[in-house]
C-alpha atoms as a PDB file:
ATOM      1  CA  UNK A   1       0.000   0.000   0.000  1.00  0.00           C
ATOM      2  CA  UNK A   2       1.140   3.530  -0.564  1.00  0.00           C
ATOM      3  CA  UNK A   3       1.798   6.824   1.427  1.00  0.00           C
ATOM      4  CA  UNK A   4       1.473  10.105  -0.022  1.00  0.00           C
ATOM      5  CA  UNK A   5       3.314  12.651   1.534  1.00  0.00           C
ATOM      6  CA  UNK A   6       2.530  16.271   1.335  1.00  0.00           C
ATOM      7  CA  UNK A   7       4.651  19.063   2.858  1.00  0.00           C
ATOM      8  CA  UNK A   8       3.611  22.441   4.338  1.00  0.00           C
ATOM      9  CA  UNK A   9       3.473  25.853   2.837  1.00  0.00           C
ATOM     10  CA  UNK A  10       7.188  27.091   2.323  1.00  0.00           C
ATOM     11  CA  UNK A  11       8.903  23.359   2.829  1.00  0.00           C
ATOM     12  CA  UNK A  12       9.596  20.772   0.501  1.00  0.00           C
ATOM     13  CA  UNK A  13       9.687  17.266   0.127  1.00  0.00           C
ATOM     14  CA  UNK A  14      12.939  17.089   2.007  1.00  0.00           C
ATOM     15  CA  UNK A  15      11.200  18.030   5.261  1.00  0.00           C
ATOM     16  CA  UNK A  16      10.055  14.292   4.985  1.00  0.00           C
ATOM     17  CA  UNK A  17      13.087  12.759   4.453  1.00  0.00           C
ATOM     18  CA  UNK A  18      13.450  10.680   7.515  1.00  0.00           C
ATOM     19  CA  UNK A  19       9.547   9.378   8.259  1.00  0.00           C
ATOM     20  CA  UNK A  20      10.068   8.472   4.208  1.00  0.00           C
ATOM     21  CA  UNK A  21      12.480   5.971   5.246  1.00  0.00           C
ATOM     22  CA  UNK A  22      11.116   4.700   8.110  1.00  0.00           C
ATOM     23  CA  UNK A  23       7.701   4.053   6.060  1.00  0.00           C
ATOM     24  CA  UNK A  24       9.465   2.600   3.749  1.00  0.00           C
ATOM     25  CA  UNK A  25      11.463  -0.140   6.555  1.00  0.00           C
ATOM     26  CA  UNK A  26       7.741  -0.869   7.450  1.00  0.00           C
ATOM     27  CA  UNK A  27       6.804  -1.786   4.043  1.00  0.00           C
ATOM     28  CA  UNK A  28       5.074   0.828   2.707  1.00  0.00           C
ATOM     29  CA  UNK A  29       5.402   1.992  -0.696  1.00  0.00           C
ATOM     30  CA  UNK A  30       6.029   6.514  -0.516  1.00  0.00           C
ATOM     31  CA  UNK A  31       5.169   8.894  -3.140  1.00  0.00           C
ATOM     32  CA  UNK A  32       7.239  12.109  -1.472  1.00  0.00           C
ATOM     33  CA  UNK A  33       6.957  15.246  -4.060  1.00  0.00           C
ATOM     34  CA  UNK A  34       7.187  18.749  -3.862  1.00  0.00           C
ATOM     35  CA  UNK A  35       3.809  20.672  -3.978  1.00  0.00           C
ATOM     36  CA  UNK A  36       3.686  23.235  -6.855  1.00  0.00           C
ATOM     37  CA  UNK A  37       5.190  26.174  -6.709  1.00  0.00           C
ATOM     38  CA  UNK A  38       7.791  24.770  -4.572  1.00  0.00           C
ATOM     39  CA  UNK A  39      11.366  23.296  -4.595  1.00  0.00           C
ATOM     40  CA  UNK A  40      12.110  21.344  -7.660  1.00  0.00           C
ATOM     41  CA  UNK A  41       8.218  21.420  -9.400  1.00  0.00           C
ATOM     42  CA  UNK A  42       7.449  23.850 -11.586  1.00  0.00           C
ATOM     43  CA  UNK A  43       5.571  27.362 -11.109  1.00  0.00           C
ATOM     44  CA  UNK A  44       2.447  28.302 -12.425  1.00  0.00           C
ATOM     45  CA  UNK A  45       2.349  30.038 -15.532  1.00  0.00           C
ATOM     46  CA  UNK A  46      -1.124  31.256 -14.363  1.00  0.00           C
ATOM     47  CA  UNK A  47      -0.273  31.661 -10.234  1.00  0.00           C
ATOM     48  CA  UNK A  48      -2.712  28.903 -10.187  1.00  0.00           C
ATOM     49  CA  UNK A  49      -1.999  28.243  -6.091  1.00  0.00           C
ATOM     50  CA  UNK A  50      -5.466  27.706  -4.709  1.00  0.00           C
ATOM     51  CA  UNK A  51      -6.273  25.158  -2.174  1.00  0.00           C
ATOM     52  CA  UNK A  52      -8.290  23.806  -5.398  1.00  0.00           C
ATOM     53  CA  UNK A  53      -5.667  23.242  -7.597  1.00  0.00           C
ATOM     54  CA  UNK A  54      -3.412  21.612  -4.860  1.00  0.00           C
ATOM     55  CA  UNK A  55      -6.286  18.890  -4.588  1.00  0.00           C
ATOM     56  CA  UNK A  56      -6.450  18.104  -8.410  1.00  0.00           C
ATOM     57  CA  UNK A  57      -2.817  17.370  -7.845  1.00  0.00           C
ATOM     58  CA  UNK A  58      -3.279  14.889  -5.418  1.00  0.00           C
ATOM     59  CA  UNK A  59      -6.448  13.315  -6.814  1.00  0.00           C
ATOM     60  CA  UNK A  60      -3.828  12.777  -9.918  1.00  0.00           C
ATOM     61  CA  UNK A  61      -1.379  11.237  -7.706  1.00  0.00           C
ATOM     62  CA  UNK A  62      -3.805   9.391  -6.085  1.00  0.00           C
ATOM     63  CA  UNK A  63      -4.817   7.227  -9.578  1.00  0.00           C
ATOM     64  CA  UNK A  64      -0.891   6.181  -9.068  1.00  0.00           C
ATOM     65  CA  UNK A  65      -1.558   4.602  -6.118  1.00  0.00           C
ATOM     66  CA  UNK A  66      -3.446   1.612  -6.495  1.00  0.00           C
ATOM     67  CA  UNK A  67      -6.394   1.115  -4.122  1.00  0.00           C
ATOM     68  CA  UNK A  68      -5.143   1.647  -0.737  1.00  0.00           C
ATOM     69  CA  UNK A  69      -3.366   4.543  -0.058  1.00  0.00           C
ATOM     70  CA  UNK A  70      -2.875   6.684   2.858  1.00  0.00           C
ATOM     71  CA  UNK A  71      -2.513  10.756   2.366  1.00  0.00           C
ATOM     72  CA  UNK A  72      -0.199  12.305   5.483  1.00  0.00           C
ATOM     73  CA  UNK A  73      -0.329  16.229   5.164  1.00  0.00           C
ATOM     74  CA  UNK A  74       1.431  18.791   7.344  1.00  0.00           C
ATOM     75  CA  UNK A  75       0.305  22.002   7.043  1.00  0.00           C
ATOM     76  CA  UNK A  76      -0.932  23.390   3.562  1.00  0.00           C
ATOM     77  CA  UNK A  77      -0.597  20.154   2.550  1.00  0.00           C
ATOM     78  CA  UNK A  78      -3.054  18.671   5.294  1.00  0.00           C
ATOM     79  CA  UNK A  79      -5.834  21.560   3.866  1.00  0.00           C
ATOM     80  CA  UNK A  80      -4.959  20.459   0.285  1.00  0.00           C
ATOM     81  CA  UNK A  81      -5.830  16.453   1.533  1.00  0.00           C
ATOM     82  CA  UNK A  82      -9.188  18.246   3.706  1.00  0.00           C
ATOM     83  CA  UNK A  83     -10.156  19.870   0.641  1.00  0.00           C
ATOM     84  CA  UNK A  84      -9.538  16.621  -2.148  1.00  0.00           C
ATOM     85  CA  UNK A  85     -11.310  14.743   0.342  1.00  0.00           C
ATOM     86  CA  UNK A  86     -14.106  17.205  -0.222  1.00  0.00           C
ATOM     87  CA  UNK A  87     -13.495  16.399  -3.960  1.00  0.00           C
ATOM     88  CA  UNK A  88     -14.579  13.177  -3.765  1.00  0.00           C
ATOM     89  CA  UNK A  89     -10.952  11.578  -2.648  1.00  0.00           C
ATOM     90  CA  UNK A  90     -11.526   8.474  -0.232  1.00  0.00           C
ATOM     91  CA  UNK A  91      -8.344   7.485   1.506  1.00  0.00           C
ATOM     92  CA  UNK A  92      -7.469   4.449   3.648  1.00  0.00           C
ATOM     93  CA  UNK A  93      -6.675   6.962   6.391  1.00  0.00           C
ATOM     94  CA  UNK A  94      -5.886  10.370   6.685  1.00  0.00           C
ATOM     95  CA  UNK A  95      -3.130  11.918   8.867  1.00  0.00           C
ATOM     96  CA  UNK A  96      -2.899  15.458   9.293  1.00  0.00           C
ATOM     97  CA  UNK A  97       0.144  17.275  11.016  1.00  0.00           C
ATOM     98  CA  UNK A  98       0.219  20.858  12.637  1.00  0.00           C
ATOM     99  CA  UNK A  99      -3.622  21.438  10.564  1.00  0.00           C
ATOM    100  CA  UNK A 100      -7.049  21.839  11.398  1.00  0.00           C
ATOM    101  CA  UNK A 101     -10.113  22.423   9.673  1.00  0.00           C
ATOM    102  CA  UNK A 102      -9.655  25.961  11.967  1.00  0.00           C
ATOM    103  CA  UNK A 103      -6.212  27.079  12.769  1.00  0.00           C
ATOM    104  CA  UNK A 104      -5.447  29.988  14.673  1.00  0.00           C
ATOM    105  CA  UNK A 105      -5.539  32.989  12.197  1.00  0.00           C
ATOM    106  CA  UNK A 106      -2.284  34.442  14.134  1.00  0.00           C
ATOM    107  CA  UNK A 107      -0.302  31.459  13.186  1.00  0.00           C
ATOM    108  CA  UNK A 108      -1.215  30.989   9.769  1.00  0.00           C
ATOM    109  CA  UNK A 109      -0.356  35.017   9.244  1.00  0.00           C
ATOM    110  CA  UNK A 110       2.976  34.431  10.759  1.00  0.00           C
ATOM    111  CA  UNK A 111       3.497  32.022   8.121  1.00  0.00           C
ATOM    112  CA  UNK A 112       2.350  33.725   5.600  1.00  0.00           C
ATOM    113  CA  UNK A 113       4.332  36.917   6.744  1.00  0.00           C
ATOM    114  CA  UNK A 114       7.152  34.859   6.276  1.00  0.00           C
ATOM    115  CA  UNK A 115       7.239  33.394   3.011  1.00  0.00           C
ATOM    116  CA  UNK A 116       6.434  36.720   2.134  1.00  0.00           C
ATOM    117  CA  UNK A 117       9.424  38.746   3.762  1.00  0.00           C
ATOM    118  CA  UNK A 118      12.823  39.281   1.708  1.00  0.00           C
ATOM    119  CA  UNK A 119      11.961  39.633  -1.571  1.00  0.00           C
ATOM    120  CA  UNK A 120      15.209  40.621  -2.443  1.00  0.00           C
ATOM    121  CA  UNK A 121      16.960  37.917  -1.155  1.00  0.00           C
ATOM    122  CA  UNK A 122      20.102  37.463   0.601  1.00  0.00           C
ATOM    123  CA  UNK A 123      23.694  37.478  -0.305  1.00  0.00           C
ATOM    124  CA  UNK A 124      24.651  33.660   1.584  1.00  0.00           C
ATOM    125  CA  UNK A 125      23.548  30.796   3.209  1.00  0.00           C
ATOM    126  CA  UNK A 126      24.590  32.795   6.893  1.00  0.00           C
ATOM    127  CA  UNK A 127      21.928  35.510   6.452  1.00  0.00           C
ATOM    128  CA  UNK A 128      19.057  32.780   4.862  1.00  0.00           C
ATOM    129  CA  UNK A 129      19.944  30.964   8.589  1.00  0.00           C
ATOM    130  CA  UNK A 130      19.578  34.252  10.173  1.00  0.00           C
ATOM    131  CA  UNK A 131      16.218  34.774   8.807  1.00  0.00           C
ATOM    132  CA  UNK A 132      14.758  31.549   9.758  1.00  0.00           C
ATOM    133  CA  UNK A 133      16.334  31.508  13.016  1.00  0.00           C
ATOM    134  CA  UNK A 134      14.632  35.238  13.952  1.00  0.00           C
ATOM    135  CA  UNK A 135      10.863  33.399  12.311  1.00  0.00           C
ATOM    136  CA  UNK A 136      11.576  30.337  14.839  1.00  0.00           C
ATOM    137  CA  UNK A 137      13.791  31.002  17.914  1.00  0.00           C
ATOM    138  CA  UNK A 138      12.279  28.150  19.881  1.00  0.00           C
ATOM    139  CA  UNK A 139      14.389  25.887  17.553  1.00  0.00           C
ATOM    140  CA  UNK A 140      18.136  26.147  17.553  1.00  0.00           C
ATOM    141  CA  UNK A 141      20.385  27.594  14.828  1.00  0.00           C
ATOM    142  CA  UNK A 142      22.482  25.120  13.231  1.00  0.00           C
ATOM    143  CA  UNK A 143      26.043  25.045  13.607  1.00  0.00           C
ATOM    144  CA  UNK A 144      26.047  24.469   9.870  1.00  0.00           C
ATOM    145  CA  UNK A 145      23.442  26.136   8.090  1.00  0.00           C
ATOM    146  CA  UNK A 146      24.381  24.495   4.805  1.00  0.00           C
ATOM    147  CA  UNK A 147      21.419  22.179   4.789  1.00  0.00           C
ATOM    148  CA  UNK A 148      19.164  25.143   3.694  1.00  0.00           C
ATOM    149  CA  UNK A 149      21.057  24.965   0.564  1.00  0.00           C
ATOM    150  CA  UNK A 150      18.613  22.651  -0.772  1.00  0.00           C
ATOM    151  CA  UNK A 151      15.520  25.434   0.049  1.00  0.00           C
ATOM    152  CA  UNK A 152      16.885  28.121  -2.073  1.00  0.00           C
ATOM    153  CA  UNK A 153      17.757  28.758  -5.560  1.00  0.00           C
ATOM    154  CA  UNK A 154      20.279  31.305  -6.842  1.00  0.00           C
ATOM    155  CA  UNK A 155      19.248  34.258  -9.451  1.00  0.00           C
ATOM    156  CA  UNK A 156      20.952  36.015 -11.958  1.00  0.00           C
ATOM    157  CA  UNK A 157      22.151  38.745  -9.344  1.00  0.00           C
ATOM    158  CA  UNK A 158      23.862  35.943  -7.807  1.00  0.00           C
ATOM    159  CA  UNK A 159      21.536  36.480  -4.547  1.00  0.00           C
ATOM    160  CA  UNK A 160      19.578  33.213  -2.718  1.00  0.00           C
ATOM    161  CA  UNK A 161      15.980  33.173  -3.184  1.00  0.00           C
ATOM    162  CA  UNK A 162      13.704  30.782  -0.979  1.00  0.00           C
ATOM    163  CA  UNK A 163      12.766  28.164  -3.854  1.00  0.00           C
ATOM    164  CA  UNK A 164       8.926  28.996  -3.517  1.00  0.00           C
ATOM    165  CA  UNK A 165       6.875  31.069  -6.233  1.00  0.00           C
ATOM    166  CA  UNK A 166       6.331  34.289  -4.382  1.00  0.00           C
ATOM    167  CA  UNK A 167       2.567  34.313  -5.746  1.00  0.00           C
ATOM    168  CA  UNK A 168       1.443  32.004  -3.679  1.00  0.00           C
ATOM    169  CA  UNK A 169       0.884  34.281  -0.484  1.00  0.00           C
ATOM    170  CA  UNK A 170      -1.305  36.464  -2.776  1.00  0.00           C
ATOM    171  CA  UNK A 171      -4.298  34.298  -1.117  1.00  0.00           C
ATOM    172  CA  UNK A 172      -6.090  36.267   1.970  1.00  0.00           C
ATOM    173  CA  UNK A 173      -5.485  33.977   4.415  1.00  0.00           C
ATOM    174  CA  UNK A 174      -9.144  34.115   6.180  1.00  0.00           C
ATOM    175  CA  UNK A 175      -9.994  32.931   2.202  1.00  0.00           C
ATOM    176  CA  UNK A 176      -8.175  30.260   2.461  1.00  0.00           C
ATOM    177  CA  UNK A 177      -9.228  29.416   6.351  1.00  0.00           C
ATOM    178  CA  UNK A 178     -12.662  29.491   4.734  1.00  0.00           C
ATOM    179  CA  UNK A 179     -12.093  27.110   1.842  1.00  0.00           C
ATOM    180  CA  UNK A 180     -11.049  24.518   4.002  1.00  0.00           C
ATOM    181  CA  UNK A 181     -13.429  24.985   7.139  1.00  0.00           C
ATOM    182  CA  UNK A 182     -16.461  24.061   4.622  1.00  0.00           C
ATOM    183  CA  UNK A 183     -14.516  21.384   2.961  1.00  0.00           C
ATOM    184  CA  UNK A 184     -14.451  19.668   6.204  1.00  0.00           C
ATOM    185  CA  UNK A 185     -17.648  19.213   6.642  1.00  0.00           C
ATOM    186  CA  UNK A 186     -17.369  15.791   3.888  1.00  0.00           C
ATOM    187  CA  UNK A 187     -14.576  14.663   5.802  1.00  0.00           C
ATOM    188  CA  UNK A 188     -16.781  14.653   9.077  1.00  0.00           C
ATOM    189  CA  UNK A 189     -19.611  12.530   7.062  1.00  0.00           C
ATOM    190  CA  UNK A 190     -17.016   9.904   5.701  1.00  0.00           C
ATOM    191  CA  UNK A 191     -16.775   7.826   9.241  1.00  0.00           C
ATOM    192  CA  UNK A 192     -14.966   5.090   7.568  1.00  0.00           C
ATOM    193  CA  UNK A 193     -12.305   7.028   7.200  1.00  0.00           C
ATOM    194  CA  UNK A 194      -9.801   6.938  10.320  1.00  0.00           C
ATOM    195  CA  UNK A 195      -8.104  10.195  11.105  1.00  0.00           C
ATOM    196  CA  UNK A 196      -5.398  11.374  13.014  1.00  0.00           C
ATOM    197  CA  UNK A 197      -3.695  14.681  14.167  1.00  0.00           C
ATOM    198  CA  UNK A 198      -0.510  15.265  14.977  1.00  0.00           C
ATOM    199  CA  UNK A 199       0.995  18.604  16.732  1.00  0.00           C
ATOM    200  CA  UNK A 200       3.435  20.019  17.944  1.00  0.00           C
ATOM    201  CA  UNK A 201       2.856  21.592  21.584  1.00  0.00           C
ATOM    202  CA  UNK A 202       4.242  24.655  20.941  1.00  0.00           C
ATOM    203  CA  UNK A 203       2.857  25.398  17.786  1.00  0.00           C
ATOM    204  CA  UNK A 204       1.388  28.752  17.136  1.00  0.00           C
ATOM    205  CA  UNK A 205      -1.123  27.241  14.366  1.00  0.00           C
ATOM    206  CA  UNK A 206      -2.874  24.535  16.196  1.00  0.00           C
ATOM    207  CA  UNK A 207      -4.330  25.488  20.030  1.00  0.00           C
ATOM    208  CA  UNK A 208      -6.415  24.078  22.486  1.00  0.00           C
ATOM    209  CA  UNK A 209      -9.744  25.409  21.261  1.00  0.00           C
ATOM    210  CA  UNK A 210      -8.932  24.323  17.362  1.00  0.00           C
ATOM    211  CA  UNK A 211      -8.571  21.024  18.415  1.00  0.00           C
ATOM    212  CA  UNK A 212     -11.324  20.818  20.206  1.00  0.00           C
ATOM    213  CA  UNK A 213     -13.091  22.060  17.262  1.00  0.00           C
ATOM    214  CA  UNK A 214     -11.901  19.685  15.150  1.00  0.00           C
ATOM    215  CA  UNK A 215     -12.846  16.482  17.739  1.00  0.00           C
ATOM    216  CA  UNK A 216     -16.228  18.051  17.569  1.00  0.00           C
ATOM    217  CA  UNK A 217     -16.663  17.874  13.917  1.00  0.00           C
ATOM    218  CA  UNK A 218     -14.839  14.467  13.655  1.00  0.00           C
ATOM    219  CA  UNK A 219     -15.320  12.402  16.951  1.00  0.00           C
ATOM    220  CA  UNK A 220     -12.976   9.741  15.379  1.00  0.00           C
ATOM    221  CA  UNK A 221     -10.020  11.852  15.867  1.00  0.00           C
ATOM    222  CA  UNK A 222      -7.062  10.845  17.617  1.00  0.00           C
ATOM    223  CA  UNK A 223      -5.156  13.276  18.611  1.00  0.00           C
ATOM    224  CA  UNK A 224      -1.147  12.816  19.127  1.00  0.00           C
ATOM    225  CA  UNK A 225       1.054  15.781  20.896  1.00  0.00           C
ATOM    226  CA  UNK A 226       4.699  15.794  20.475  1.00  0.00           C
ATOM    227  CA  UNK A 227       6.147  17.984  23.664  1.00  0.00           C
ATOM    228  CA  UNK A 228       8.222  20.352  23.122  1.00  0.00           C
ATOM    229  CA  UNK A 229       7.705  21.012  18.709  1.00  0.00           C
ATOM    230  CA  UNK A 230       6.615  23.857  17.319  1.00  0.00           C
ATOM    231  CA  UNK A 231       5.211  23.672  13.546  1.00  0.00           C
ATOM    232  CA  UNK A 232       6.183  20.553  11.946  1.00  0.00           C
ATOM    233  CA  UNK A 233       9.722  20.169  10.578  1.00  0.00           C
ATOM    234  CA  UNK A 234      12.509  19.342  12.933  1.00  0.00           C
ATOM    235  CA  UNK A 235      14.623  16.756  14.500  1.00  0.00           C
ATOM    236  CA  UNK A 236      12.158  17.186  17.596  1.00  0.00           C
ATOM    237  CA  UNK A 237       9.402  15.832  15.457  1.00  0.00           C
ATOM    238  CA  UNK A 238      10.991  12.548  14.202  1.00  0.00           C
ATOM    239  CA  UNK A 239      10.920   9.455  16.269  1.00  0.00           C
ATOM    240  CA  UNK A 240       8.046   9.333  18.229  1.00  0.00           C
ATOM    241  CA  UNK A 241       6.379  11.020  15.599  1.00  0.00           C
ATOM    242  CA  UNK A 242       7.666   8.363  12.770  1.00  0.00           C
ATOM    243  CA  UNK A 243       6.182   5.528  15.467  1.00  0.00           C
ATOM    244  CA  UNK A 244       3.287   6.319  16.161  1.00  0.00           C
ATOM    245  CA  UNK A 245       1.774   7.591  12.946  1.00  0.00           C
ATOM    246  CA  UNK A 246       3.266   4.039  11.624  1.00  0.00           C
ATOM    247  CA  UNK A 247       1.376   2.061  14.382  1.00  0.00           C
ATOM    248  CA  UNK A 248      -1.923   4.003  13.641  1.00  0.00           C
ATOM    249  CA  UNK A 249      -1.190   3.251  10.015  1.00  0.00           C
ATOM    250  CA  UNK A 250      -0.717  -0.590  10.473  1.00  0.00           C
ATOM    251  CA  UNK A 251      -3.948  -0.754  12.013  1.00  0.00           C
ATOM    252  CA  UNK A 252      -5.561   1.277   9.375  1.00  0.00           C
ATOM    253  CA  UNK A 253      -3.965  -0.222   6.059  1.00  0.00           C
ATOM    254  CA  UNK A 254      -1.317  -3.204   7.161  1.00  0.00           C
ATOM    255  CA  UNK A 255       1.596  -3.255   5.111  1.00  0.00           C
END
């Protein structure tokens, strides 16, 4: 059986690197691609970004992955999996990591905010680290920074860009909080699908209350914390969260 992964708004495919591998030791076949707009896929000719278009990707993904497949989503990419669902998309399970069908409007901003700040660039890897560090101080700079490599691209001025389209923070983000609060509503009617969350404690996006919410909508939830993570995408995040979502995935769709 397969796993799709899906990456959040300004990562890319790397950001799943390890719980790739350790699906794959537990027999699980993993489609792991970069969202458009980001890393190594292409941009859109048309800034075609919405939540929408995201989900026709997957559904086409989806027809490459036989009849039982799992969709794991962290972020944007657990709204673009809420809204295919919507769609018509029927899963073997559903995992959904630092995402709600209503996340805190101050996190998604900061995001957002983000991916939108230096436009112009910056002249090495040192000041990229910088940057990053300053949007997440809860996580500490690496000694080595040159891992980012991979996340940005070089221009013709010679300057590092982050490798995602800038277009795609031209969404309003209560739009977007919209489009996927009433696609949730077909995820909440299709009870034989199993879902889980996964967050991060610390994380700005997901709270108390929007978990709660989301428990409300779907009482199947189960809900995993991982102490001491903020928004999906560190070391912090890896083992216990590799085991678990791999033991609620061998009871969902054995390998």
């Amino acid at each position: 059986p397969t796993v799709i992964l899906l990456h959040g708004g300004g990562q890319t495919r790397h950001s799943w690197s390890g719980s790739m591998k350790a699906l794959m030791g537990a027999g699980y076949r993993v489609i792991n691609f970069d969202a458009r707009g980001h890393g190594d896929s292409d941009w859109s000719d048309k800034g075609a970004y919405s939540i929408s278009d995201r989900a026709m990707d997957l559904e086409t993904l989806c027809k490459e992955a036989g009849d039982r497949f799992a969709v794991v989503g962290a972020s944007l990419g657990g709204a673009t999996i809420i809204r295919a669902i919507a769609d018509g998309l029927h899963p073997s399970a559903a995992v959904f990591v630092d995402i709600t069908p209503d996340p805190e409007e101050a996190g998604v901003t900061r995001v957002v905010d983000f991916m939108s700040s230096h436009p112009e660039g910056f002249a090495d890897i040192e000041e990229a680290a910088d940057a990053v560090a300053a949007y997440n101080p809860a996580r500490p700079r690496p000694n080595d920074p040159s891992g980012l490599r991979k996340n940005l691209r070089e221009g013709d001025d010679g300057r590092l860009r982050w490798h995602w389209d800038p277009r795609i923070v031209t969404q309003r983000v209560e739009e977007h909080r919209r489009d996927v609060r009433d696609a949730a509503e077909a995820l909440a009617e299709l009870t034989h699908i199993p879902v889980m969350l996964v967050r991060g404690l610390l994380s700005d996006i997901v709270s108390e209350r929007s978990v709660e919410s989301f428990r409300h909508m779907v009482p199947r939830l189960e809900v995993f914390d991982v102490a001491g993570a903020g928004p999906m995408g560190g070391g912090e995040w890896d083992e216990h969260f590799q085991t678990r979502v791999i033991e609620f995935l061998k009871r969902n769709m054995p390998a």
